[in-house]
PDB file of N, CA and C in Angstrom:
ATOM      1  N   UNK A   1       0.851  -1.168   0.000  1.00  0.00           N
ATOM      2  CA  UNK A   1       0.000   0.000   0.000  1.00  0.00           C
ATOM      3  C   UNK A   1       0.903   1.240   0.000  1.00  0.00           C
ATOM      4  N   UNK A   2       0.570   2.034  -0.668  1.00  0.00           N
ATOM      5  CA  UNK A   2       1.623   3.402  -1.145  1.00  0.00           C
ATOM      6  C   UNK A   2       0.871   4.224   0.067  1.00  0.00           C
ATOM      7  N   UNK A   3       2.434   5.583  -0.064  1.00  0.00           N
ATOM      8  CA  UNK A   3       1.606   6.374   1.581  1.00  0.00           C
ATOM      9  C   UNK A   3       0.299   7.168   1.213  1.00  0.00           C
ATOM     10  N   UNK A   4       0.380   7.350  -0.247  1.00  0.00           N
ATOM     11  CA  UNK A   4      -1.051   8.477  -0.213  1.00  0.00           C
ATOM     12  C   UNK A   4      -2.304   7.853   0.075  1.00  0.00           C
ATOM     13  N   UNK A   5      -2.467   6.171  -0.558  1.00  0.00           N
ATOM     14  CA  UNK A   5      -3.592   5.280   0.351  1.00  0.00           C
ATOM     15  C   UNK A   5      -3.422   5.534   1.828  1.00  0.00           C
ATOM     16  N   UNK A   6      -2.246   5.320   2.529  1.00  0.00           N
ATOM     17  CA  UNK A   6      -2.650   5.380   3.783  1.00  0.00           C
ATOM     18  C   UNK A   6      -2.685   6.742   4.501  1.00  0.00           C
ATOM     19  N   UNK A   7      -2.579   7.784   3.962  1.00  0.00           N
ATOM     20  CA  UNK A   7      -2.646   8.850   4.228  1.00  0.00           C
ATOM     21  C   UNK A   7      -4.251   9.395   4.029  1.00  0.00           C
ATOM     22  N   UNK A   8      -4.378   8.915   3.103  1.00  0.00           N
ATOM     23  CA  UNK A   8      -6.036   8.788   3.191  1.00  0.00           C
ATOM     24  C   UNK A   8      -7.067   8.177   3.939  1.00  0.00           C
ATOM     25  N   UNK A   9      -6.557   7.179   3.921  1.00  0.00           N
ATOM     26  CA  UNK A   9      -7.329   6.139   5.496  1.00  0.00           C
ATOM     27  C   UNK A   9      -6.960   6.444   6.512  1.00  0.00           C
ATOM     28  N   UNK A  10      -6.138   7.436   6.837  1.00  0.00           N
ATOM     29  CA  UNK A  10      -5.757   8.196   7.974  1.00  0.00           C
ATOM     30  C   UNK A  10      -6.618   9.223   8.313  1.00  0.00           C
ATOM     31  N   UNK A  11      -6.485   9.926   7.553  1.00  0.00           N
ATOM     32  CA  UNK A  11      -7.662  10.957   7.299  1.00  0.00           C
ATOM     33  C   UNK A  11      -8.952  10.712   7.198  1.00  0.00           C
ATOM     34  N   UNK A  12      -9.899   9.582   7.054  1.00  0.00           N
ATOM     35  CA  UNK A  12     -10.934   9.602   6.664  1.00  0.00           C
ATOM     36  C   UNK A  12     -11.399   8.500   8.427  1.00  0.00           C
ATOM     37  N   UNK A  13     -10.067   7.991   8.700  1.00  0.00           N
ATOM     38  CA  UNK A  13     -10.400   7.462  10.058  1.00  0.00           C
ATOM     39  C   UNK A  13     -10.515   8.611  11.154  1.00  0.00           C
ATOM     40  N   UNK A  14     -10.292   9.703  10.910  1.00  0.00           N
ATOM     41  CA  UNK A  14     -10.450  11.101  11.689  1.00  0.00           C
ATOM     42  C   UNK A  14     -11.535  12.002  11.660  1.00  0.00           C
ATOM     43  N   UNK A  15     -12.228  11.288  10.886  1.00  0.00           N
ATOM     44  CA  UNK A  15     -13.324  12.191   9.939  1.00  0.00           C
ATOM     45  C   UNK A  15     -12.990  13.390   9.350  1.00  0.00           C
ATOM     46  N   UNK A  16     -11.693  12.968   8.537  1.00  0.00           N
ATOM     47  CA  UNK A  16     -11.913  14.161   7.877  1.00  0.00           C
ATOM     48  C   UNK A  16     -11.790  13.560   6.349  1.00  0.00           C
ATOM     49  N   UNK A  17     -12.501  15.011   5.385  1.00  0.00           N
ATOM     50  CA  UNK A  17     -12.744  14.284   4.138  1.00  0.00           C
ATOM     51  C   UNK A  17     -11.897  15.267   3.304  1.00  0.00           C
ATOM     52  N   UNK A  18     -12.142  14.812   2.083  1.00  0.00           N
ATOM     53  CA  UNK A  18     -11.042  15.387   1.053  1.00  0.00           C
ATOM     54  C   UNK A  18     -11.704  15.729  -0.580  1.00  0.00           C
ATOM     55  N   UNK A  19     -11.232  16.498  -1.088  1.00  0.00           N
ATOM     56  CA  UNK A  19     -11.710  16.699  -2.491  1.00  0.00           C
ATOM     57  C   UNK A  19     -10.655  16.650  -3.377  1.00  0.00           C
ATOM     58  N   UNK A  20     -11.077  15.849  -4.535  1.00  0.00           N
ATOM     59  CA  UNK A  20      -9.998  16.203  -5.899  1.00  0.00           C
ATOM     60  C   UNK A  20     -10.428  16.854  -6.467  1.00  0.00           C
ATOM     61  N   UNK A  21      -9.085  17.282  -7.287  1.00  0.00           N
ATOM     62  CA  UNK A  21      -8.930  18.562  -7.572  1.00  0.00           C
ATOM     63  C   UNK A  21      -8.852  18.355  -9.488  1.00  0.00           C
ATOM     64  N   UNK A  22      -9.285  18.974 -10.307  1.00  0.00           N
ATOM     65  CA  UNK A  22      -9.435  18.298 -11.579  1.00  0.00           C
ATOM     66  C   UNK A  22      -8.186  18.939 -12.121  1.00  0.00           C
ATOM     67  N   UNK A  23      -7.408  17.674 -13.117  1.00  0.00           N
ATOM     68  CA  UNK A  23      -6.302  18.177 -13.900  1.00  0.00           C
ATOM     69  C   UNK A  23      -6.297  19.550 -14.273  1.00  0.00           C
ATOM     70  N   UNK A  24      -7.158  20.147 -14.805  1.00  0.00           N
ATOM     71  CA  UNK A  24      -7.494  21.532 -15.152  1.00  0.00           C
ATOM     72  C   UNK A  24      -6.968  22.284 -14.229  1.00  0.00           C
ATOM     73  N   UNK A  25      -7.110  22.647 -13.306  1.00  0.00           N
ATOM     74  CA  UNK A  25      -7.607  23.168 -11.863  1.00  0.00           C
ATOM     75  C   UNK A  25      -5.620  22.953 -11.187  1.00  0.00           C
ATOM     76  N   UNK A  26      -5.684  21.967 -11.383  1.00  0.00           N
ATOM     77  CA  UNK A  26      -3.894  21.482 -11.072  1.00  0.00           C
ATOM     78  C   UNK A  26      -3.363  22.989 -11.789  1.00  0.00           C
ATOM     79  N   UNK A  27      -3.649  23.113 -12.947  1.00  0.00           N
ATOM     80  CA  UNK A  27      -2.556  24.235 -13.435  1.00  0.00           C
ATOM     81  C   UNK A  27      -2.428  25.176 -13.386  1.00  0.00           C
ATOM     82  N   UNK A  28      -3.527  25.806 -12.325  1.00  0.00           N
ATOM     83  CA  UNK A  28      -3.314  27.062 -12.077  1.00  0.00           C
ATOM     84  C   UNK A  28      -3.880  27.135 -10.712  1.00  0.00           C
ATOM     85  N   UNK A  29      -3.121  26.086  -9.804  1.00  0.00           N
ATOM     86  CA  UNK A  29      -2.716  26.208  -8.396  1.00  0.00           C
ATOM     87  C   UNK A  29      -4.323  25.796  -7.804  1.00  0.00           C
ATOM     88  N   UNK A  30      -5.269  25.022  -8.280  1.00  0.00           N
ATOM     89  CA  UNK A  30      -6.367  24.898  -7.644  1.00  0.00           C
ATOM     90  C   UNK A  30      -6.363  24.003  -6.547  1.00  0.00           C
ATOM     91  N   UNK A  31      -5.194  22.976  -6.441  1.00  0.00           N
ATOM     92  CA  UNK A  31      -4.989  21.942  -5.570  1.00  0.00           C
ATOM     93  C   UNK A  31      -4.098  22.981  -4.102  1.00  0.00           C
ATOM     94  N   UNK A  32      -3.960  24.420  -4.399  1.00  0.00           N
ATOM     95  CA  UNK A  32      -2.333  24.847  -3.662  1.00  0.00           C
ATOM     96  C   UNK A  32      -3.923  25.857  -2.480  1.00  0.00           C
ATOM     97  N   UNK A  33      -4.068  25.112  -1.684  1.00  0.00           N
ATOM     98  CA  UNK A  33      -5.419  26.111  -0.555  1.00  0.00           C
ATOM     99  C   UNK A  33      -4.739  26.032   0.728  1.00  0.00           C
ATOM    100  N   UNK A  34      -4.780  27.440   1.011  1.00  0.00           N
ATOM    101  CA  UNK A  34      -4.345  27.755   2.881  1.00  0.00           C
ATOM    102  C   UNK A  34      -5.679  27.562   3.174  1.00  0.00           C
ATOM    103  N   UNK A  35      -5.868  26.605   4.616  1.00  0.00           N
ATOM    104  CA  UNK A  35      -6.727  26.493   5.563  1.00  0.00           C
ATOM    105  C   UNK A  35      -5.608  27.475   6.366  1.00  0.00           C
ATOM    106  N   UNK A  36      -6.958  28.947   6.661  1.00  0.00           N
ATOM    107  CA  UNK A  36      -6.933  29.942   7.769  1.00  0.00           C
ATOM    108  C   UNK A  36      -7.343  29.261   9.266  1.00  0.00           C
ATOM    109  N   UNK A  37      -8.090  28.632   9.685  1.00  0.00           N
ATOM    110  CA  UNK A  37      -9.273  28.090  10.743  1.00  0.00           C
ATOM    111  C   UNK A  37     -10.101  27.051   9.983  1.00  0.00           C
ATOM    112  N   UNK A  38     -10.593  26.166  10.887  1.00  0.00           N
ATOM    113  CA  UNK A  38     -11.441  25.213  10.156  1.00  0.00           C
ATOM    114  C   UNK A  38     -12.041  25.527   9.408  1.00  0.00           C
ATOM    115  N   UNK A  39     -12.663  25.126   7.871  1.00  0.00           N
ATOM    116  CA  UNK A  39     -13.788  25.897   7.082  1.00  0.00           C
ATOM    117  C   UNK A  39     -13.394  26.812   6.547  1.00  0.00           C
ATOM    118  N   UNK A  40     -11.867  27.709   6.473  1.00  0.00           N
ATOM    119  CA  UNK A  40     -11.446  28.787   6.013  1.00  0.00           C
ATOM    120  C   UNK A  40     -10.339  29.099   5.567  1.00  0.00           C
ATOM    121  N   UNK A  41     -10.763  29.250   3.892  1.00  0.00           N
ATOM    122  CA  UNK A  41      -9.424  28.650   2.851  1.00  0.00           C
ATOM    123  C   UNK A  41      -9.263  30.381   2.263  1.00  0.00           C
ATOM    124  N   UNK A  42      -7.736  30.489   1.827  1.00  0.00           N
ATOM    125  CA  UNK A  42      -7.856  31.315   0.517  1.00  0.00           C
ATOM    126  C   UNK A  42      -7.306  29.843  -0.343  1.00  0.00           C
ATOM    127  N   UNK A  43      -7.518  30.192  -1.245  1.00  0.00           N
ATOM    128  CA  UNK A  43      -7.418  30.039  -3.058  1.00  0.00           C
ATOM    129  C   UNK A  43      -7.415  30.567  -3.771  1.00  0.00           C
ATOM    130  N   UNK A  44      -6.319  30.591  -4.752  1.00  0.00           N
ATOM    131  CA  UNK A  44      -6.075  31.212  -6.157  1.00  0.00           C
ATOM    132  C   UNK A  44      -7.417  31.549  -7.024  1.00  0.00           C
ATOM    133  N   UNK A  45      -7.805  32.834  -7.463  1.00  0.00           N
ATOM    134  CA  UNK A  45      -9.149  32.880  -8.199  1.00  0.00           C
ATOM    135  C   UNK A  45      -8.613  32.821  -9.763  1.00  0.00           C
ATOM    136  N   UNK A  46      -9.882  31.945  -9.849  1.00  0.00           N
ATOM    137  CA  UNK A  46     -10.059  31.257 -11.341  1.00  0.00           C
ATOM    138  C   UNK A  46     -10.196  29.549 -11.955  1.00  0.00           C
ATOM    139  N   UNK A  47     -10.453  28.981 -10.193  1.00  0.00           N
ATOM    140  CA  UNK A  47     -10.862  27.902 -10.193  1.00  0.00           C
ATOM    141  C   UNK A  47     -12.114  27.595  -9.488  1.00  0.00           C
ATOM    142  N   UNK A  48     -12.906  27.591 -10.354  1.00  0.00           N
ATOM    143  CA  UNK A  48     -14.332  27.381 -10.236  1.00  0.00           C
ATOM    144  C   UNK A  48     -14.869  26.418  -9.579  1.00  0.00           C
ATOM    145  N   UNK A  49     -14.049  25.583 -10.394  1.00  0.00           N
ATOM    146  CA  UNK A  49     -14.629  24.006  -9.656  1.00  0.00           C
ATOM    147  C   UNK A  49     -14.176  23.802  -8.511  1.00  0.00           C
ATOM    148  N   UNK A  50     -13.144  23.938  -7.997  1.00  0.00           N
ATOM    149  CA  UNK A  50     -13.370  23.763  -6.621  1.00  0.00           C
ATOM    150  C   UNK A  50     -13.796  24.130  -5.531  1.00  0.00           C
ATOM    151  N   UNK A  51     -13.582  26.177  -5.955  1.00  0.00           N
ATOM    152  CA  UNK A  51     -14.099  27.161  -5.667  1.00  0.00           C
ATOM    153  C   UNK A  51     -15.620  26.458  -4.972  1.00  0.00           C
ATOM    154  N   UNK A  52     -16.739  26.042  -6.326  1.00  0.00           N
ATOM    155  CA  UNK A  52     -17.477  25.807  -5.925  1.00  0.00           C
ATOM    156  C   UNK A  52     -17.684  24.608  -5.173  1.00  0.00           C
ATOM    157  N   UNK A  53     -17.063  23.495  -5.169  1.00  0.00           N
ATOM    158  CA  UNK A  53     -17.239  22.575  -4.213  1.00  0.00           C
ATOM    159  C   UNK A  53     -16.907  22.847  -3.015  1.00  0.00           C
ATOM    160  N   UNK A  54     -15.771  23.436  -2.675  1.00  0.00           N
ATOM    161  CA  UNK A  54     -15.702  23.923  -1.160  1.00  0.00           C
ATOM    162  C   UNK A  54     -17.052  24.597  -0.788  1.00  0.00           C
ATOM    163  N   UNK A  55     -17.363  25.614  -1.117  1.00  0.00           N
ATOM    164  CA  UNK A  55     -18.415  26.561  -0.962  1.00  0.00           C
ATOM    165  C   UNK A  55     -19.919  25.265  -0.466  1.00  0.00           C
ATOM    166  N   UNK A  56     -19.889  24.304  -1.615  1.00  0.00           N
ATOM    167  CA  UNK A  56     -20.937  23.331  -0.948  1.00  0.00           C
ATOM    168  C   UNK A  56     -20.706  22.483   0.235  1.00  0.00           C
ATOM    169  N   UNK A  57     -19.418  22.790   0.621  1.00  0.00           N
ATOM    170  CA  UNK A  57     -19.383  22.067   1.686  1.00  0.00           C
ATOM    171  C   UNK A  57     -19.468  22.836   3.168  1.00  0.00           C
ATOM    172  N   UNK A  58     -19.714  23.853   2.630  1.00  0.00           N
ATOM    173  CA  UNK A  58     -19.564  25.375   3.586  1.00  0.00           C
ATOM    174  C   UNK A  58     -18.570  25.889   4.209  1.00  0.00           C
ATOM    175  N   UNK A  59     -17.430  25.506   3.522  1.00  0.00           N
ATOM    176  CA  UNK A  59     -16.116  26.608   3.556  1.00  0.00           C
ATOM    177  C   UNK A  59     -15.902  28.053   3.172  1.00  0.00           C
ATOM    178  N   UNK A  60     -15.730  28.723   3.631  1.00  0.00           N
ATOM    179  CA  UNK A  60     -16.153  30.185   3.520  1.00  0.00           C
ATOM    180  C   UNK A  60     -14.139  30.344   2.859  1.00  0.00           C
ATOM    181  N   UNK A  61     -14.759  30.840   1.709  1.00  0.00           N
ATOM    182  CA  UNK A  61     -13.337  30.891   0.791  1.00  0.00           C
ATOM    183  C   UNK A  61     -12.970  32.017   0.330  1.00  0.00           C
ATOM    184  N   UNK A  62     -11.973  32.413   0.768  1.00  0.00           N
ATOM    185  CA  UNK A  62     -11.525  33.913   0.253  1.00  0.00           C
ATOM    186  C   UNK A  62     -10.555  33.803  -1.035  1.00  0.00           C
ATOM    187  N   UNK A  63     -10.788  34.209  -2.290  1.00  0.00           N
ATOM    188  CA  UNK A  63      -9.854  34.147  -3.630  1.00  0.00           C
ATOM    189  C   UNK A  63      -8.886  35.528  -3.360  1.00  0.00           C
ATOM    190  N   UNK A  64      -7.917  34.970  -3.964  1.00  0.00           N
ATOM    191  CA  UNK A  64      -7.011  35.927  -4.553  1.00  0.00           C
ATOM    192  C   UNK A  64      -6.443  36.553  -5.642  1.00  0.00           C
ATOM    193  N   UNK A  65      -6.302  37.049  -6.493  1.00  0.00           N
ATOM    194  CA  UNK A  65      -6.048  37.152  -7.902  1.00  0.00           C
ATOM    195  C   UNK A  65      -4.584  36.967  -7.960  1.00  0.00           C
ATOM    196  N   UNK A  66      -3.733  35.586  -8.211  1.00  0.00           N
ATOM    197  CA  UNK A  66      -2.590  35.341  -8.216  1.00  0.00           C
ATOM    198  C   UNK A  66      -2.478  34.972  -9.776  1.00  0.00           C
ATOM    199  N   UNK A  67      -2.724  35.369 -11.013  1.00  0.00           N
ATOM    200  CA  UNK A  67      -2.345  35.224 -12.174  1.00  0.00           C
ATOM    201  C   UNK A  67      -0.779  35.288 -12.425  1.00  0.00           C
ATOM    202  N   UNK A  68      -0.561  36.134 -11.589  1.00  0.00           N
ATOM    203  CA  UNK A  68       0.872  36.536 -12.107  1.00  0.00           C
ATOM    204  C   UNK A  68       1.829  36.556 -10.934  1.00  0.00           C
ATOM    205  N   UNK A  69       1.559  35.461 -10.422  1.00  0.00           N
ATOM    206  CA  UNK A  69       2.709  35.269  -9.239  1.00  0.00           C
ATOM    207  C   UNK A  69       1.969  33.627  -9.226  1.00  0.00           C
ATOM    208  N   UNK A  70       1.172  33.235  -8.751  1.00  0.00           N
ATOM    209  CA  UNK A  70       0.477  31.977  -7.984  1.00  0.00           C
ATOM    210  C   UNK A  70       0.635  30.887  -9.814  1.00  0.00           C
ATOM    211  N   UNK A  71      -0.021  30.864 -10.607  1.00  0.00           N
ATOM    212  CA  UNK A  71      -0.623  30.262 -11.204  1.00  0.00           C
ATOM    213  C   UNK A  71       1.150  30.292 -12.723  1.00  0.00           C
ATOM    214  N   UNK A  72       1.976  31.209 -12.726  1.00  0.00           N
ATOM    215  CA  UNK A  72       3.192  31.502 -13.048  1.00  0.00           C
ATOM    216  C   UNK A  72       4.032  30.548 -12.826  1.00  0.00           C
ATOM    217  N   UNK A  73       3.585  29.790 -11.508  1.00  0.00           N
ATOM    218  CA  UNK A  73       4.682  29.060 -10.561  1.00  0.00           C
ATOM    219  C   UNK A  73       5.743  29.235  -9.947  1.00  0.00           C
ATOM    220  N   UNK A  74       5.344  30.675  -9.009  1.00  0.00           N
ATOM    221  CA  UNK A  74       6.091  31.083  -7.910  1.00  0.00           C
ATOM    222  C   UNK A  74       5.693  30.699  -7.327  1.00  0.00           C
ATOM    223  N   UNK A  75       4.589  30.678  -6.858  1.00  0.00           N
ATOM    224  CA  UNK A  75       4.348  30.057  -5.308  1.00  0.00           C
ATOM    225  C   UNK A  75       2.872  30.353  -5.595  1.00  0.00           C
ATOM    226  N   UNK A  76       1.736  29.560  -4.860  1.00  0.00           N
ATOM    227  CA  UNK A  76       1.035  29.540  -4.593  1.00  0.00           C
ATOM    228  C   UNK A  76       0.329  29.977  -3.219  1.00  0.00           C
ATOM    229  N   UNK A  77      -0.983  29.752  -2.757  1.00  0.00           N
ATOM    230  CA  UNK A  77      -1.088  30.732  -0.693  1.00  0.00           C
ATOM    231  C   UNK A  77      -0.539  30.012  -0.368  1.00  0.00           C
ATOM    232  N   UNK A  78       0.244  28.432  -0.257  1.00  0.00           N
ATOM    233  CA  UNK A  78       0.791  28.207   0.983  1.00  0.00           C
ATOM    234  C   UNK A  78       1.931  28.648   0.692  1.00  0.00           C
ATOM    235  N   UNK A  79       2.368  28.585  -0.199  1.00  0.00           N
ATOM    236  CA  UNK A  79       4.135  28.816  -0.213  1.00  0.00           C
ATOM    237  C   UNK A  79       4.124  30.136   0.011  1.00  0.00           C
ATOM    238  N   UNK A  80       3.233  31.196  -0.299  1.00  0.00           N
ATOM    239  CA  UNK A  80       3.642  32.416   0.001  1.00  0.00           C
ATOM    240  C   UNK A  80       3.372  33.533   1.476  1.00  0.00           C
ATOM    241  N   UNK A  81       3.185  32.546   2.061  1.00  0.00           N
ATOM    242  CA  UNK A  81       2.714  32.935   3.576  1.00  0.00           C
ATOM    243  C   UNK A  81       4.278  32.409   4.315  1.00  0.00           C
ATOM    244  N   UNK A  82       4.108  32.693   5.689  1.00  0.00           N
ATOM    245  CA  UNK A  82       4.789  32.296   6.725  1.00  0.00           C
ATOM    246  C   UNK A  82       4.046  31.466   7.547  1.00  0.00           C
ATOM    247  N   UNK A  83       4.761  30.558   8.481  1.00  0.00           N
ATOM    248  CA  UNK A  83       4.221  29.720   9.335  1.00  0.00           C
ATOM    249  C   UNK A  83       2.655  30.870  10.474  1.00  0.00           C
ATOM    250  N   UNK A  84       1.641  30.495  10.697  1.00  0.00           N
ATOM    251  CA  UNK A  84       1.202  30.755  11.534  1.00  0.00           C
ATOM    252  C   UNK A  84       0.952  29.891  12.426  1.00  0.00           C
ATOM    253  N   UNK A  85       0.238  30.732  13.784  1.00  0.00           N
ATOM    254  CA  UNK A  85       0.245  30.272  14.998  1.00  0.00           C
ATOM    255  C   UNK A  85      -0.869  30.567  15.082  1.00  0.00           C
ATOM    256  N   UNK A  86      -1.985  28.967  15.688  1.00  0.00           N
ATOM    257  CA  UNK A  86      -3.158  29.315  15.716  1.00  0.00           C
ATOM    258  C   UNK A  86      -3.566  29.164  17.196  1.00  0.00           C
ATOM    259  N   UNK A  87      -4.486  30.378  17.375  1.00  0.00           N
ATOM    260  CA  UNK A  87      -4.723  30.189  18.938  1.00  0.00           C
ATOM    261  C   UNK A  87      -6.289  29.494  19.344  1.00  0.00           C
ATOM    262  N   UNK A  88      -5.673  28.877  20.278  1.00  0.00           N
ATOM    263  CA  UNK A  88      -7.252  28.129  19.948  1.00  0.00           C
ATOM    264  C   UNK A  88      -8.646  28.616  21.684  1.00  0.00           C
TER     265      UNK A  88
END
């Protein structure tokens, strides 16, 4: 069993769930999402589809217009942030 199977049955033994992300969507950073707080992503704007699937799952999603830095392949929101510290 390869680690991304068990990385998945890891995850789904936690209840937590997951979405793919469509080849499309891969190329202009649709797979690359900062979770802010539970439920609270930015993402690169101009991916719809996932855009909208988060949204049905009731993730409150803030876009960014990274055409020309994010989707270029500098970095995407996670790479372009710093570590935070979440207080709980």
């Amino acid at each position: 069993m390869n680690f991304q199977v068990r990385m998945l049955e890891l995850l789904s033994s936690r209840g937590i769930s997951w979405l793919a992300v469509s080849e499309s969507e891969m190329m202009t950073q649709g797979s690359n999402i900062l979770a802010i707080r539970p439920n609270v992503v930015v993402l690169v704007a101009g991916n719809p589809e996932i855009e909208a699937r988060l949204r049905e799952k009731n993730v409150e999603v803030h876009l960014f217009h990274g055409e020309n830095i994010a989707v270029r392949g500098d970095g995407g929101p996670t790479c372009l942030t710093a570590p935070l510290q979440r207080l709980l």
